[in-house]
C-alpha atoms as a PDB file:
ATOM      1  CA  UNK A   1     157.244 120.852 222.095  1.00  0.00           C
ATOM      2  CA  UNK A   2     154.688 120.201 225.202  1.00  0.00           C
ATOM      3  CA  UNK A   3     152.800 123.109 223.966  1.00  0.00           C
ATOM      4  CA  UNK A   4     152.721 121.927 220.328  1.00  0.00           C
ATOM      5  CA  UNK A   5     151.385 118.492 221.655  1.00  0.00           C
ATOM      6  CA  UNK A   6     148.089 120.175 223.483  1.00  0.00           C
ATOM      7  CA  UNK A   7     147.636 121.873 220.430  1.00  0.00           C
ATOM      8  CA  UNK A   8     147.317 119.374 218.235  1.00  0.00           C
ATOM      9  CA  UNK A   9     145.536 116.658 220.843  1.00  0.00           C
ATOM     10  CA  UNK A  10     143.052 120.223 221.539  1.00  0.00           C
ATOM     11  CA  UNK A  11     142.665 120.241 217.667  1.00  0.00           C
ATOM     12  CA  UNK A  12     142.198 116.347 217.166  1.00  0.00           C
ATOM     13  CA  UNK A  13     139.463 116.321 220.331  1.00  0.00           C
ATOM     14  CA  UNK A  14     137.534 119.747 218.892  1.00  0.00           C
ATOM     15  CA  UNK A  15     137.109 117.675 215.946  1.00  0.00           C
ATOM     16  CA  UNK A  16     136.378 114.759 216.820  1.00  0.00           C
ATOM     17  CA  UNK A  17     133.520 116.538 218.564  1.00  0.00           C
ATOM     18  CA  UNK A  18     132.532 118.716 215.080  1.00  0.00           C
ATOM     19  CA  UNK A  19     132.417 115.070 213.390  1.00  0.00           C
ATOM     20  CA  UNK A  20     130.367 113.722 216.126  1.00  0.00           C
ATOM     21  CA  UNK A  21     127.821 116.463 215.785  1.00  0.00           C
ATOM     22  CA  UNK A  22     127.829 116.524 212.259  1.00  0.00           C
ATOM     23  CA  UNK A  23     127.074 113.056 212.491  1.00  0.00           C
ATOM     24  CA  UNK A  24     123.996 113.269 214.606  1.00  0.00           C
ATOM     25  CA  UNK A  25     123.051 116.310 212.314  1.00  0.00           C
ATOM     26  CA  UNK A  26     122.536 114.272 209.313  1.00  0.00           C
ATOM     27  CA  UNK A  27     120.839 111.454 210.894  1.00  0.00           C
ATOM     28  CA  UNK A  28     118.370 114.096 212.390  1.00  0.00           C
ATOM     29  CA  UNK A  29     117.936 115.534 208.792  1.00  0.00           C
ATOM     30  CA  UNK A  30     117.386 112.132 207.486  1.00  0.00           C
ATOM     31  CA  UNK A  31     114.761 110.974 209.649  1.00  0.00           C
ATOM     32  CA  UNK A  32     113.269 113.869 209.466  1.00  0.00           C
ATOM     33  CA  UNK A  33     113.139 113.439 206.015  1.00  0.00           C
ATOM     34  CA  UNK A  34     111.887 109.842 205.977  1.00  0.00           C
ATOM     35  CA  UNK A  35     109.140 111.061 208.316  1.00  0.00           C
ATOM     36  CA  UNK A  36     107.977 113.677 205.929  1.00  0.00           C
ATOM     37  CA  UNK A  37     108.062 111.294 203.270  1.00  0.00           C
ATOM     38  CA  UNK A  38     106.099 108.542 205.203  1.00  0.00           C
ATOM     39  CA  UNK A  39     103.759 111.120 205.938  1.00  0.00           C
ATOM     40  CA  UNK A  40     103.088 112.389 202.071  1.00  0.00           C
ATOM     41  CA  UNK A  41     101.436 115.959 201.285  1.00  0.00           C
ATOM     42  CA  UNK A  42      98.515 115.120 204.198  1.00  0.00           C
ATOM     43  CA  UNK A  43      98.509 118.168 206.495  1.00  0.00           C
ATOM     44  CA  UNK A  44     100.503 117.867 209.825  1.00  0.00           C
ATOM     45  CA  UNK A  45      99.609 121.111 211.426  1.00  0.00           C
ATOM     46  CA  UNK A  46      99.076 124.715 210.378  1.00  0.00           C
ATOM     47  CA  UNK A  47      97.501 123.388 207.322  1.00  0.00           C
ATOM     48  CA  UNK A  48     101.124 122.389 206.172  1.00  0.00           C
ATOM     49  CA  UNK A  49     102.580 119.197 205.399  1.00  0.00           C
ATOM     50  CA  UNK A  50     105.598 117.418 207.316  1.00  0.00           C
ATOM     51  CA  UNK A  51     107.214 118.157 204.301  1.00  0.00           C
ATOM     52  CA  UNK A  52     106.558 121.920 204.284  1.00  0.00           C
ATOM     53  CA  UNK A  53     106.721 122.475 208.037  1.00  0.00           C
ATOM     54  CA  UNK A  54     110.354 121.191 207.703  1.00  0.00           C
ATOM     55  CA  UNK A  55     110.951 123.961 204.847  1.00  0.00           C
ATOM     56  CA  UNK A  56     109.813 126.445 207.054  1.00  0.00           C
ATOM     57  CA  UNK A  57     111.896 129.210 209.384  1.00  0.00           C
ATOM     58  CA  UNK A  58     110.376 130.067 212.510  1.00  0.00           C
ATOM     59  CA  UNK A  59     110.242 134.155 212.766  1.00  0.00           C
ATOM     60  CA  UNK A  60     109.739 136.470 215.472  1.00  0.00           C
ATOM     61  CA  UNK A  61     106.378 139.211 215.132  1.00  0.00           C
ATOM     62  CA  UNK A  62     109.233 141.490 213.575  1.00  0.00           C
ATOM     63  CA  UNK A  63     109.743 139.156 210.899  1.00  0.00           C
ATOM     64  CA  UNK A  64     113.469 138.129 211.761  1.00  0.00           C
ATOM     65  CA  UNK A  65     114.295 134.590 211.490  1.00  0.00           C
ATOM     66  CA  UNK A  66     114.749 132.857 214.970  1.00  0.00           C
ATOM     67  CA  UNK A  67     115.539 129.875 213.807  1.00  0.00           C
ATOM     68  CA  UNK A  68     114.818 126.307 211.016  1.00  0.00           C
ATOM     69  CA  UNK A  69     112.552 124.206 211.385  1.00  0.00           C
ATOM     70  CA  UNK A  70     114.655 120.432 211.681  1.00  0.00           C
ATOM     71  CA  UNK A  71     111.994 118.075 212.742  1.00  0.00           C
ATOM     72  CA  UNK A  72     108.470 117.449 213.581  1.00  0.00           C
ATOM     73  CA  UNK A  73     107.766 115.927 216.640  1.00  0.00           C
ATOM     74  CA  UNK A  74     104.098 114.243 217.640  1.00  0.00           C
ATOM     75  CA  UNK A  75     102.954 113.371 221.041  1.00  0.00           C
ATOM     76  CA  UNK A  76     101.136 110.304 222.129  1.00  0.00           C
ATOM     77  CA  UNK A  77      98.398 110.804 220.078  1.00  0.00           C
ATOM     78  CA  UNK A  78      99.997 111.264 216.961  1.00  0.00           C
ATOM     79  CA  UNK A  79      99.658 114.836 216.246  1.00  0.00           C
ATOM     80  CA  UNK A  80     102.226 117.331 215.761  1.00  0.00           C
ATOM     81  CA  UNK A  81     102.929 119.070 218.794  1.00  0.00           C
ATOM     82  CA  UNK A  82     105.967 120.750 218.649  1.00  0.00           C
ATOM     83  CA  UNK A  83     108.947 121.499 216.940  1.00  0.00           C
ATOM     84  CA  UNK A  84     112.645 120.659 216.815  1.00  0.00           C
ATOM     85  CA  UNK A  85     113.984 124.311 215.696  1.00  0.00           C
ATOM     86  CA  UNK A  86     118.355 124.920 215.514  1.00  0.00           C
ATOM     87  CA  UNK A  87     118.574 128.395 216.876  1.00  0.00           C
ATOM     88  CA  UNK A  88     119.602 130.790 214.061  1.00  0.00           C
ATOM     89  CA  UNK A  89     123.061 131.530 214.332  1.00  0.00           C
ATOM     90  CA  UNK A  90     124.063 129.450 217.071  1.00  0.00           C
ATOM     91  CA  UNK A  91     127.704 127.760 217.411  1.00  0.00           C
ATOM     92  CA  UNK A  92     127.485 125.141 218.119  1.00  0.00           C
ATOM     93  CA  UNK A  93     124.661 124.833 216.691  1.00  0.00           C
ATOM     94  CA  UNK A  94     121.751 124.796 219.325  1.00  0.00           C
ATOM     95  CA  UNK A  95     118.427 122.722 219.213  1.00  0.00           C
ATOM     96  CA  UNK A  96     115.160 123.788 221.082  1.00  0.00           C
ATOM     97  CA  UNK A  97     111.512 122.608 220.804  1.00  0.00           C
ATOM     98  CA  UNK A  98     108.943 125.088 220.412  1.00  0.00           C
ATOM     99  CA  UNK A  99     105.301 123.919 220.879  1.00  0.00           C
ATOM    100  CA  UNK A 100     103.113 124.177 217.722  1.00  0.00           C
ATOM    101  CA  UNK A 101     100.278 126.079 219.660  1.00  0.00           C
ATOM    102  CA  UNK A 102     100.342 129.501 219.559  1.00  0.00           C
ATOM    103  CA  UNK A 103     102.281 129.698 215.561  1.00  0.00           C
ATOM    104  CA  UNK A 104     100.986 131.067 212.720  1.00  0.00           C
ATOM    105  CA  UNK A 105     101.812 130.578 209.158  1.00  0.00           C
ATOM    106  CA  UNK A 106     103.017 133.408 207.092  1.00  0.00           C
ATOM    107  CA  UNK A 107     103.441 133.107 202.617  1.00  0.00           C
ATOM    108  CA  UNK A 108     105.992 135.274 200.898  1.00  0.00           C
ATOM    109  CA  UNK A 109     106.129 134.358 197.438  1.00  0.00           C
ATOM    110  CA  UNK A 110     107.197 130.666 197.577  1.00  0.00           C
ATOM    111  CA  UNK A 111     108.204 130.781 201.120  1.00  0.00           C
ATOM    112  CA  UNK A 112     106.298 129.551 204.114  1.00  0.00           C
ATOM    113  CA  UNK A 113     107.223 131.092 207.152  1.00  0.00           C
ATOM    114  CA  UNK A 114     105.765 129.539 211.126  1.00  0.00           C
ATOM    115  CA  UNK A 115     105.518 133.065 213.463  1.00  0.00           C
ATOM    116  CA  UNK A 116     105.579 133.166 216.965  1.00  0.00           C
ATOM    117  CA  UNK A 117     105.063 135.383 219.506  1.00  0.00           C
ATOM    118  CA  UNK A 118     107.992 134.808 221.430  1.00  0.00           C
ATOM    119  CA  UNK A 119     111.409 136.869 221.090  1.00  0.00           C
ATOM    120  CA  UNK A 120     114.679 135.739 220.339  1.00  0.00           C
ATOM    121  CA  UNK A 121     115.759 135.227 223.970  1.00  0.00           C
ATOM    122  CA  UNK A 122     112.538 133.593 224.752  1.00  0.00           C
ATOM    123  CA  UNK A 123     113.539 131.164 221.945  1.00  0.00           C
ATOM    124  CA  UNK A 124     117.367 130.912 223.190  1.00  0.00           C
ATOM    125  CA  UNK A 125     116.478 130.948 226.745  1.00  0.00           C
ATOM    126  CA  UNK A 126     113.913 127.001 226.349  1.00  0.00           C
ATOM    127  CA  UNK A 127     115.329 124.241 227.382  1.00  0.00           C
ATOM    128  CA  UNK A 128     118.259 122.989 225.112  1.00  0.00           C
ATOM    129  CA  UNK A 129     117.336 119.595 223.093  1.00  0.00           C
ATOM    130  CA  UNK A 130     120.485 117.079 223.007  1.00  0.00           C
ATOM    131  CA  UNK A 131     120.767 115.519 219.768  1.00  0.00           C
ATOM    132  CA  UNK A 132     121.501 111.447 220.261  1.00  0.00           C
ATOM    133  CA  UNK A 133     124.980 110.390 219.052  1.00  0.00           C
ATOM    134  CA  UNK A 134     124.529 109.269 215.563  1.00  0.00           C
END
């Protein structure tokens, strides 16, 4: 009976956690949206707009995908200088800011890819970004 307990408190905690993230998820995804919006089809950086940058994945040299693209983020003076990027395939999922210097935009067909020169674990291994409780 004790055992059954855990379990289920365990299994009410993990997801009340899950909802919690979720949660902070969206309202990342909806700012981020807003803030394209706001923004319109001007360029941001990379001769993409807000809007586009956000459609973007961020790939390694070898062309495998390190990771989406879930906000743009401007310093003090109002340009884009980095990147919010969730870590492809991470559980939970993991967010990391990669600066916009050094990327370079890459068209297949309809897609826009951002390239850097930095490898997977170079991606994994920057500073985690907490997302604020929604």
């Amino acid at each position: 009976m004790r055992t059954l307990l855990l379990l289920g408190c365990s299994a009410a905690l993990l997801a009340a956690c899950t909802d919690k993230n979720e949660a902070a998820e969206d309202k990342l995804e909806k700012a981020a949206e807003t803030s394209a919006t706001v923004a319109g089809p001007l360029p941001a950086a990379l001769g993409l707009s807000e809007a586009q940058l956000l459609d973007a994945d961020l790939v390694g040299a070898d062309g495998k995908e390190l990771g989406d693209v879930a906000q743009v983020v401007r310093g003090p003076d109002d340009k884009v200088d980095r990147l919010l990027i969730e870590i492809e395939d991470s559980n939970p999922d993991r967010y990391v800011h990669v600066p916009i210097l050094g990327l370079k935009t890459v068209v297949k067909g309809n897609d826009t890819d951002l390239v850097t020169t930095m490898t997977k674990a170079e991606v994994a291994a920057l500073p985690e970004v907490k997302l604020p409780a929604a």
